[in-house]
Protein backbone atom coordinates (compact mmCIF):
# COMPACT_ATOMS: atom_id res chain seq x y z
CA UNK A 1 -35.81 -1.19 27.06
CA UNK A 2 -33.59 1.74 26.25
CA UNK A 3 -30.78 0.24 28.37
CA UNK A 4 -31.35 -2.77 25.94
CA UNK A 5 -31.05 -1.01 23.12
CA UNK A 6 -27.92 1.33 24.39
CA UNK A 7 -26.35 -2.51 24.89
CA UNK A 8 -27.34 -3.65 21.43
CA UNK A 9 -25.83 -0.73 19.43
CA UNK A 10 -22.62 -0.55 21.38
CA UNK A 11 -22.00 -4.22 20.76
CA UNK A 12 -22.98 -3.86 17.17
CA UNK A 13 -20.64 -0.79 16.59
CA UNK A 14 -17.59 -2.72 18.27
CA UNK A 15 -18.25 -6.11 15.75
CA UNK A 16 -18.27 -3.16 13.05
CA UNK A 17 -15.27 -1.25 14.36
CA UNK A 18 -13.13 -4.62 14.11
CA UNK A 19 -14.54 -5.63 10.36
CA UNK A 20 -13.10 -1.89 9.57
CA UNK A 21 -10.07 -2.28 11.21
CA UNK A 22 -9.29 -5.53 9.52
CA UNK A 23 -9.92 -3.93 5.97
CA UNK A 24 -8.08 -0.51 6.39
CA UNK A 25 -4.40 -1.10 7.75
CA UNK A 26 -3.34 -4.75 8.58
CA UNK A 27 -0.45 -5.48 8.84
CA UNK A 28 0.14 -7.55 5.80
CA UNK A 29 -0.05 -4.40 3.55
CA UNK A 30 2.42 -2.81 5.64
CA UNK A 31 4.95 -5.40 5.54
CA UNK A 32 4.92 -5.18 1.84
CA UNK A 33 4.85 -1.58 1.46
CA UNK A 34 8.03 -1.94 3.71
CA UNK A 35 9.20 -4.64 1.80
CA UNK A 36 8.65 -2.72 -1.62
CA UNK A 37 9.39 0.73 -0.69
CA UNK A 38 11.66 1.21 -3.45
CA UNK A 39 9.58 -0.53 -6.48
CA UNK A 40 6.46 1.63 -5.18
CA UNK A 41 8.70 4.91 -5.47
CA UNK A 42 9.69 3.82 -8.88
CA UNK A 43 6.42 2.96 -10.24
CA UNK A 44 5.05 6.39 -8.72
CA UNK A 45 8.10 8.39 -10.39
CA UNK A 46 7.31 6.65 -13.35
CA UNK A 47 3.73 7.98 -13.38
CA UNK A 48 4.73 11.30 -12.87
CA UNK A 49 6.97 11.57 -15.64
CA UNK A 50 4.02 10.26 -18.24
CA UNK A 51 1.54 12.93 -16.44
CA UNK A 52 4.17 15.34 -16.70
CA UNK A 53 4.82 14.47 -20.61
CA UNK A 54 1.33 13.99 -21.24
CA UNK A 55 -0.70 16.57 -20.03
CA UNK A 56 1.26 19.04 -17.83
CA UNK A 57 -1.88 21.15 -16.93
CA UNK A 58 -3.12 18.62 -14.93
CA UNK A 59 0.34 17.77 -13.23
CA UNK A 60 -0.07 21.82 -12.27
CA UNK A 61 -3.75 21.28 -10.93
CA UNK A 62 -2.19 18.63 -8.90
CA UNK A 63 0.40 20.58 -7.28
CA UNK A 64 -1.93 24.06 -6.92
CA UNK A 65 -4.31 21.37 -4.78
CA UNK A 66 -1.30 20.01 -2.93
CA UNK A 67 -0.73 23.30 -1.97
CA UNK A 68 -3.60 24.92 -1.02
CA UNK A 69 -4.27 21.88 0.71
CA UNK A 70 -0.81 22.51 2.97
CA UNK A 71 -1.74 26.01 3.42
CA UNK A 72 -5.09 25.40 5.15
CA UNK A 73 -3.51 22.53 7.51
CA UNK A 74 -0.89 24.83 8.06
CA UNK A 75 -3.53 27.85 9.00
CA UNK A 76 -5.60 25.73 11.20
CA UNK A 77 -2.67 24.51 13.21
CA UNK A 78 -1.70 27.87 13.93
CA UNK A 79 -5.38 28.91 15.24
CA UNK A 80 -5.73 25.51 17.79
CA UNK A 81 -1.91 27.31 18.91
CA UNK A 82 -3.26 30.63 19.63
């Protein structure tokens, strides 16, 4: 019965492991980030400018995250090193 079970789940967690990997990366959204690498920059610079215009306090929230962010990924690297 538990042996049943065990058999059960592991199939159902492989059907649901390939419905995820079909939604997060296929391929077809690579290919067009590839093919539109430079509109996507654009369109992101773009953004940044009106944030930065707009309401520069949050453009500085954004980069105080960004940082903090790099400085704990940066700190836990160095303690799996030691």
């Amino acid at each position: 019965m538990v042996l049943e079970e065990n058999e059960r789940l592991k199939k159902l967690v492989e059907e649901l492991q390939e419905k995820l990997n079909k939604y997060t990366n296929p391929e077809s959204c690579q290919k067009f980030y590839e093919k539109n690498k430079e509109k996507i920059i654009q369109k992101s610079n773009q953004r940044l400018e009106k944030l930065k215009q707009e309401n520069p306090e949050k453009l500085k929230e954004y980069r105080r995250n960004a940082y903090l962010k790099r400085k704990e990924k940066f700190k836990n690297e160095n303690i799996k090193e030691i």
